[in-house]
Protein backbone atom coordinates (compact mmCIF):
# COMPACT_ATOMS: atom_id res chain seq x y z
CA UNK A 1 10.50 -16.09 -15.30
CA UNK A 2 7.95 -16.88 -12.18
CA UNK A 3 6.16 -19.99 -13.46
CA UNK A 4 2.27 -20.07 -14.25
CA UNK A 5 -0.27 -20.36 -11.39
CA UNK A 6 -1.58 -23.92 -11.46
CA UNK A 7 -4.71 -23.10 -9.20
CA UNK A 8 -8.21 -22.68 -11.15
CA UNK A 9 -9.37 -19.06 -11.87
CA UNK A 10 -12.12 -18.55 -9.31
CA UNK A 11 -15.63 -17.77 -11.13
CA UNK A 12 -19.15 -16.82 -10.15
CA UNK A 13 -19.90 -16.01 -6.42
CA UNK A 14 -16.48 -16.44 -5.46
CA UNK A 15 -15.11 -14.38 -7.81
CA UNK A 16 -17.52 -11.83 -6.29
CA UNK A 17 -16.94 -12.20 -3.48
CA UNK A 18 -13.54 -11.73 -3.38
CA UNK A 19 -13.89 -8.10 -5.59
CA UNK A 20 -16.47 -6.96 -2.86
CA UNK A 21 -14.12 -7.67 -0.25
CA UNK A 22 -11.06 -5.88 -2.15
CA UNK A 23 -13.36 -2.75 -2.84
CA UNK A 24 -14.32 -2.54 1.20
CA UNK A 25 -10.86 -3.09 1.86
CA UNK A 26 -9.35 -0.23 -0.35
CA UNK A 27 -11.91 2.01 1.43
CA UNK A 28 -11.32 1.16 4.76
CA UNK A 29 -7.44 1.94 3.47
CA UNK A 30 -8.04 5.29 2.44
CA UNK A 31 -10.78 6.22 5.01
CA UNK A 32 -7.29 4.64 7.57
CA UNK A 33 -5.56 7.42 5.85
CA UNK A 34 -7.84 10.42 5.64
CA UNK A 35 -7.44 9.76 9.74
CA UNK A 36 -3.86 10.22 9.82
CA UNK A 37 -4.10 13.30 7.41
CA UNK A 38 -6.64 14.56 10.00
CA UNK A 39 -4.01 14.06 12.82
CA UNK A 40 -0.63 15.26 10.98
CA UNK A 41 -0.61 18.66 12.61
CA UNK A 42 -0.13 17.24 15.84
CA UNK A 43 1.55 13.59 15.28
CA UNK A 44 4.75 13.09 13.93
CA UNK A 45 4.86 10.17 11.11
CA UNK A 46 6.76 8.03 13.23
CA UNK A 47 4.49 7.93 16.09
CA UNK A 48 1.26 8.03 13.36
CA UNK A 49 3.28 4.56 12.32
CA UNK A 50 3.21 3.33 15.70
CA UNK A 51 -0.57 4.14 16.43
CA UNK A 52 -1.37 2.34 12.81
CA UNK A 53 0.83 -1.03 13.34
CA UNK A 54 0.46 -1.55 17.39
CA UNK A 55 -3.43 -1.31 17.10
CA UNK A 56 -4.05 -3.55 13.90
CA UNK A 57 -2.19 -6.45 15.57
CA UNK A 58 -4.57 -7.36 18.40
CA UNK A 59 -7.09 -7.36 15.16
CA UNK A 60 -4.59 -9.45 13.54
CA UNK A 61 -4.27 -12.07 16.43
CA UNK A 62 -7.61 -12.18 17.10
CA UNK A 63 -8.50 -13.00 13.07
CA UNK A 64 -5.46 -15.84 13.15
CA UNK A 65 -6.38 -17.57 16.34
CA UNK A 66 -10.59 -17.14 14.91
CA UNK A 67 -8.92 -19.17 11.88
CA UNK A 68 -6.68 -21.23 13.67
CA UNK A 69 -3.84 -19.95 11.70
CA UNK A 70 -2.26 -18.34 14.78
CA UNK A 71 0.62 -20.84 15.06
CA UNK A 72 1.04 -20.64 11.53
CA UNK A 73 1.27 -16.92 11.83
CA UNK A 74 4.03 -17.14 14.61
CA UNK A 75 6.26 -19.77 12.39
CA UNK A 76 8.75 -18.58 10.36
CA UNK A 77 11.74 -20.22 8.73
CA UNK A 78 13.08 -16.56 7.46
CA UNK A 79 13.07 -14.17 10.09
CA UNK A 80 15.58 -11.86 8.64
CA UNK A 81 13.42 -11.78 5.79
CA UNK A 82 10.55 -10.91 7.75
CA UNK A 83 13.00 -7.93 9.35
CA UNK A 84 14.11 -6.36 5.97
CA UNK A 85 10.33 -6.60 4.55
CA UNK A 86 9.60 -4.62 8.19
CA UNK A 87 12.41 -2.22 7.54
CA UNK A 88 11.63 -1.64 3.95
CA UNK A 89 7.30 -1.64 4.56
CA UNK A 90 7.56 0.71 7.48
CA UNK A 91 9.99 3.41 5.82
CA UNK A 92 7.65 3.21 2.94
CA UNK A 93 4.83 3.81 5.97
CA UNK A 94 6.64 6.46 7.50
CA UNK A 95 7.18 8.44 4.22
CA UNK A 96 3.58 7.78 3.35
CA UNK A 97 2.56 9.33 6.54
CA UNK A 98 4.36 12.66 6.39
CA UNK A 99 2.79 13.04 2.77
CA UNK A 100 -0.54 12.93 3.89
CA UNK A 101 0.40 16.05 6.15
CA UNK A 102 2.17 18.37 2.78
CA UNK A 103 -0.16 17.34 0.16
CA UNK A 104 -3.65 16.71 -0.77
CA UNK A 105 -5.69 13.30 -0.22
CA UNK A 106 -6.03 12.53 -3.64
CA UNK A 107 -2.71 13.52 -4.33
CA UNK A 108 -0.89 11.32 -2.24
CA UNK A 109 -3.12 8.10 -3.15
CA UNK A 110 -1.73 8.97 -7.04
CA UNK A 111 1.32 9.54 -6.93
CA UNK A 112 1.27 6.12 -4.65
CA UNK A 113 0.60 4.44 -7.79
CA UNK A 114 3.22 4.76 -9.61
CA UNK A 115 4.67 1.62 -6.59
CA UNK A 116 3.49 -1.09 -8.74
CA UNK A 117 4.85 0.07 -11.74
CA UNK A 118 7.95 0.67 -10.29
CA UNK A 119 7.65 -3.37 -9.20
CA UNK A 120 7.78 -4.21 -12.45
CA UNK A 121 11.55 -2.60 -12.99
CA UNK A 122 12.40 -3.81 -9.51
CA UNK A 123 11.31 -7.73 -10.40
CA UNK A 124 13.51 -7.35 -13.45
CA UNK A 125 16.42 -5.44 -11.45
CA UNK A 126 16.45 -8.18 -8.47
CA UNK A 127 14.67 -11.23 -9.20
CA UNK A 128 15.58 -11.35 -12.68
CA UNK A 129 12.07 -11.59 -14.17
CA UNK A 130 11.80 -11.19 -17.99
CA UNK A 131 9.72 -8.11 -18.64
CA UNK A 132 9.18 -7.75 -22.78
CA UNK A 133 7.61 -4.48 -25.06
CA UNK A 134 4.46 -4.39 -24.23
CA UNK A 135 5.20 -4.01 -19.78
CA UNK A 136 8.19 -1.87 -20.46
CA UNK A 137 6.37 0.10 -22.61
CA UNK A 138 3.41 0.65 -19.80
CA UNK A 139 6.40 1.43 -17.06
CA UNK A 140 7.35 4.64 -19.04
CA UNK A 141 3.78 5.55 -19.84
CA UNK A 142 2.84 5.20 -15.84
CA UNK A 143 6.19 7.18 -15.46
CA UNK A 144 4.92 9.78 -17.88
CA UNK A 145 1.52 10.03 -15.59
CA UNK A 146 3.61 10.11 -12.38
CA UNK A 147 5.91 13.26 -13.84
CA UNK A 148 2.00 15.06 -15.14
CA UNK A 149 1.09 14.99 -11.48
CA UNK A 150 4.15 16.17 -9.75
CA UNK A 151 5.15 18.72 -12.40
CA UNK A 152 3.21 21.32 -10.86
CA UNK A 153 4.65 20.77 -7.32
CA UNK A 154 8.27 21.68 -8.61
CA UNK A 155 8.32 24.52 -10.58
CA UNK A 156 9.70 27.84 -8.99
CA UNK A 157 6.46 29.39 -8.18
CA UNK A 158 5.31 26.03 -5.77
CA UNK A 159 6.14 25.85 -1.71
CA UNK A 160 8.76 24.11 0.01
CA UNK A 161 6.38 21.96 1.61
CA UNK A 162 4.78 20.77 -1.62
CA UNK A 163 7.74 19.76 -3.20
CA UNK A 164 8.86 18.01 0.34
CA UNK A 165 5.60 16.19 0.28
CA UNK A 166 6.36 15.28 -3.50
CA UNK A 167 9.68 14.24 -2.46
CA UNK A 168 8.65 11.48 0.31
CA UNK A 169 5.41 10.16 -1.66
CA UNK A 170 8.05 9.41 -4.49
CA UNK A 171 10.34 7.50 -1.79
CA UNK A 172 7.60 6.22 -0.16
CA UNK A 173 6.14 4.57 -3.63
CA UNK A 174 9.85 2.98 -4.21
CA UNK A 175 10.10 1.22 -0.55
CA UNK A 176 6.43 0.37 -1.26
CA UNK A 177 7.76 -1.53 -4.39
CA UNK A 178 10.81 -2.65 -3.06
CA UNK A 179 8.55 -3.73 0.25
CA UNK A 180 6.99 -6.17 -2.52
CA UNK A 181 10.22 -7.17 -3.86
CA UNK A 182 10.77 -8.61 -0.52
CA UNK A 183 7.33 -10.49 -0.08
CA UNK A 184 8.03 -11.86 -3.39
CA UNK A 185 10.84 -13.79 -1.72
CA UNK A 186 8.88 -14.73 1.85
CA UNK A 187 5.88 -16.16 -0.15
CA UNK A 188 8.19 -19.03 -1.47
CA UNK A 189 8.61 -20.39 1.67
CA UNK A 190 6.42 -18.42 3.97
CA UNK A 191 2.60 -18.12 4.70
CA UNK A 192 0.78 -15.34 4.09
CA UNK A 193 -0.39 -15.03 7.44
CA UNK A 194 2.93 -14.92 8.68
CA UNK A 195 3.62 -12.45 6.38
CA UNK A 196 1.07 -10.03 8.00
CA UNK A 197 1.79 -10.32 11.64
CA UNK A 198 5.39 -10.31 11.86
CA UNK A 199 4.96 -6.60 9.05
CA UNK A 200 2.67 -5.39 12.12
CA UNK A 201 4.83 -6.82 14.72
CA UNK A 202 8.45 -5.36 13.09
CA UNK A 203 6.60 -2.05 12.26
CA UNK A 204 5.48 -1.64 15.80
CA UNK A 205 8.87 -2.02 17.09
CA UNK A 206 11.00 -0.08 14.77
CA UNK A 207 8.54 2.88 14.63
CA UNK A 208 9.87 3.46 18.28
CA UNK A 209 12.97 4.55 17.57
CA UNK A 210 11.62 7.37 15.88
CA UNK A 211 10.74 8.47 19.24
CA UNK A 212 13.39 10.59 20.09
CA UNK A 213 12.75 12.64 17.23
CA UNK A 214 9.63 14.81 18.88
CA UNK A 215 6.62 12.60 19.72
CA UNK A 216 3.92 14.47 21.30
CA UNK A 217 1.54 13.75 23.44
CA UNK A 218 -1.55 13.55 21.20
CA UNK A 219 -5.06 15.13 22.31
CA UNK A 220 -7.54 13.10 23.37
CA UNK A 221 -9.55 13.39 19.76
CA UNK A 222 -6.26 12.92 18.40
CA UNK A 223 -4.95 9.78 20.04
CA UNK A 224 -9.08 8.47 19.59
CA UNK A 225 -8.51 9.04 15.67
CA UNK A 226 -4.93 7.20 15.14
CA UNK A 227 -6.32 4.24 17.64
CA UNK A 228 -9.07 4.10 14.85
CA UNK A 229 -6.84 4.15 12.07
CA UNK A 230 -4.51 1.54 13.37
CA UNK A 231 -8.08 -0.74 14.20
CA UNK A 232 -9.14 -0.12 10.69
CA UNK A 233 -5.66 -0.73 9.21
CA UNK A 234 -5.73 -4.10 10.79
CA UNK A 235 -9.60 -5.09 9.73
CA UNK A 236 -8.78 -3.70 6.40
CA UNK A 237 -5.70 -6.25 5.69
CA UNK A 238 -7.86 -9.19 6.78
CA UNK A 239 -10.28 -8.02 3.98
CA UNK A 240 -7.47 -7.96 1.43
CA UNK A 241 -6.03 -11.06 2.49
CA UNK A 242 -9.55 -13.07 1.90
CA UNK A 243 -10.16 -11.67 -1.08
CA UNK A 244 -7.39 -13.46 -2.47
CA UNK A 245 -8.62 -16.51 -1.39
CA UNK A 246 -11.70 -15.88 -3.44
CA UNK A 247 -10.14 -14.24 -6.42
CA UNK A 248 -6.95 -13.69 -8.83
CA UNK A 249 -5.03 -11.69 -8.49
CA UNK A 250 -5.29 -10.42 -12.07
CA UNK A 251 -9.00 -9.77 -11.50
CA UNK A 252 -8.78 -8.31 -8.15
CA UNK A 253 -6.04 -6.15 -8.72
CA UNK A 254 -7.29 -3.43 -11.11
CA UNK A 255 -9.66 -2.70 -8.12
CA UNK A 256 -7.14 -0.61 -5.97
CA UNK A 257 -7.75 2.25 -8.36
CA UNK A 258 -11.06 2.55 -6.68
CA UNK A 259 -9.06 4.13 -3.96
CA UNK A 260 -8.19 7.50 -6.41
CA UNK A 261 -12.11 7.62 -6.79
CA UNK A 262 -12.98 7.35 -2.74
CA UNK A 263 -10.26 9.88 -1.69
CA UNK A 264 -10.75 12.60 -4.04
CA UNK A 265 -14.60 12.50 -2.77
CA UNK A 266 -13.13 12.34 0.91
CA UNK A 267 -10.78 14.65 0.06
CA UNK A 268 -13.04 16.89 -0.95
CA UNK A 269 -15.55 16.70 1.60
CA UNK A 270 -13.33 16.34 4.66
CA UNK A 271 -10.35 18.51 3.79
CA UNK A 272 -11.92 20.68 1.02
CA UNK A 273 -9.52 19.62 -1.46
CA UNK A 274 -9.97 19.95 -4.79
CA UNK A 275 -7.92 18.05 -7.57
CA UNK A 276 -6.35 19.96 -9.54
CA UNK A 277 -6.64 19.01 -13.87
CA UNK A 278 -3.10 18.29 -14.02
CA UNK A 279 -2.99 15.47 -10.78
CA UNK A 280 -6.23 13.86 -12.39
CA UNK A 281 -4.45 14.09 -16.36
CA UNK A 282 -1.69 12.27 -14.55
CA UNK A 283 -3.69 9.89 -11.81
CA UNK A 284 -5.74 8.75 -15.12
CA UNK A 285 -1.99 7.63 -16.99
CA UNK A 286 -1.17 6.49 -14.34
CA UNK A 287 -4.13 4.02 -13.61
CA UNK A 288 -4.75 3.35 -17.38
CA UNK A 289 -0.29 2.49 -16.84
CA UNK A 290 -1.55 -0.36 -14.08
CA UNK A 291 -4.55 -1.95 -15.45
CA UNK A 292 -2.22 -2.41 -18.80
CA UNK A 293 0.44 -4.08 -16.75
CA UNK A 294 -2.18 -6.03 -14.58
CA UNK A 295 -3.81 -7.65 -17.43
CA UNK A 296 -0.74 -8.38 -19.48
CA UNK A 297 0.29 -10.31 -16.19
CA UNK A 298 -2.84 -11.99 -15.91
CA UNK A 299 -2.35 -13.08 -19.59
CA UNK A 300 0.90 -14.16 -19.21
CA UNK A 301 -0.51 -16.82 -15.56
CA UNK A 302 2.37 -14.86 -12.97
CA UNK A 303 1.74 -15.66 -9.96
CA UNK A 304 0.93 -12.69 -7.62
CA UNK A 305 -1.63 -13.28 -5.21
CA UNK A 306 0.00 -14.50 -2.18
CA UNK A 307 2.06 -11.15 -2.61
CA UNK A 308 -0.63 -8.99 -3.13
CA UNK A 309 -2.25 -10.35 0.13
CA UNK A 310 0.69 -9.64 2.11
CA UNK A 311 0.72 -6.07 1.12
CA UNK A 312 -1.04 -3.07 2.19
CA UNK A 313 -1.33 0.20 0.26
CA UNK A 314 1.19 2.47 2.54
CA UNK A 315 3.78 -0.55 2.68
């Protein structure tokens, strides 16, 4: 069982501080994605990757060497590690990605959610974490939630390209847990900042090889929107990397359901999209699922803020 946090639970300013800079980095996350929805018709997943990793890391850089954490963020004592947490993050990216372009906004950010419930079967599956009642018991209610929203996508009557889209969100929410499986294991002997480069540096790199399978040349609007989203992606992760260093993880976390509320307004006034009763039913399981597990975790002092701060929302 991972052993209590030692450090002091951040109050007052700080601990505002740090939920003001998780809120504006969950919507510069889903505003990131609502950009590569806008461009799926005409981009490819694996090349959307490419635009989102290869344009964050000059933000990335430039935040490192501003904190004089660059050196720390090019040393590593575990760079296969860093290569199966790239593998794992950007097929979890990838899968993300092509979602976005079969399914609705709103849909895609809750169905997403059901990746840190499956972390909680995962930690007991591979790192041999002790998970009693009362978690268990929240994993099958999330899983409930997750099966409310996609139940619609698979009867007879749906399309093929819904029940695709279901199909790679679901995959894309296991890599996403099993990406933080993986930082789990680099935050014992790793930095967090080295954490986040060498994910945008290994993401960058392996979302080439996609690129025998039909890049296109994007537009000019197009290729303006994904350099945008990869920008924002990176600015975004430097938000959600300080705000652990002003706040808990058990207080900051419940905050990434703010993202269901911000896409199905962008959803709906960007892509028309209107969610349907059965995906909110579900998305509010679902979220009522994570905040349970969240605060039992709190409760019980596990550590997960260095993890959290290595993570981003599509891997």
């Amino acid at each position: 069982m991972t052993e209590p946090d030692p450090r002091p639970v951040p109050t007052g300013g700080s601990a505002l501080t740090g939920i003001s800079l998780k809120l504006v980095s969950v919507v510069m996350f889903v505003v990131m994605a609502s950009l590569i929805k806008a461009t799926s018709d005409v981009v490819p997943p694996g090349e959307a990757v490419f635009f989102r990793s290869f344009f964050a890391m000059p933000v990335i850089v430039v935040w490192l060497a501003a904190r004089r954490q660059l050196r720390s963020g090019l040393k590593t004592s575990n760079p296969l590690g860093h290569l199966w947490r790239g593998l794992i993050g950007v097929t979890a990216m990838g899968c993300t990605f092509a979602g976005l372009g079969l399914l609705p906004l709103p849909e895609v950010t809750a169905i997403g959610f059901a990746a840190p419930i499956l972390t909680v079967l995962f930690g007991a599956l591979l790192l041999g974490e002790r998970v009693r009642a009362f978690r268990m018991s929240a994993v099958v209610v999330g899983l409930v939630g997750v099966c409310v929203i996609i139940w619609p996508r698979l009867t007879l009557d749906a399309s093929t390209a819904a029940a695709l889209g279901v199909a790679v969100v679901l995959l894309s929410a296991v890599f996403r847990a099993l990406a933080q499986i993986q930082i789990r294991r680099l935050v014992a002997d790793e930095d967090t900042a080295a954490i986040v480069f060498y994910f945008s540096l290994t993401s960058t790199l392996l979302s080439l090889l996609t690129m025998p399978f039909g890049w296109a040349w994007p537009p000019i609007e197009a290729a303006a929107l994904l350099v945008l989203a990869g920008l924002l992606g990176g600015v975004a992760q430097i938000f959600l990397t300080a705000a652990y260093r002003f706040g808990e993880a058990g207080l900051l976390a419940p905050f990434d359901y703010a993202a269901m509320l911000v896409s199905i307004v962008i959803g709906y006034a960007v892509f028309d999209e209107v969610p349907t009763r059965a995906m909110l039913i579900g998305a509010t399981i679902v979220i009522a699922s994570g905040v349970a597990i969240i605060l039992r975790e709190r409760q019980l002092g596990l550590k997960r803020g260095r993890g959290r701060a290595g993570m981003t929302p599509q891997g």
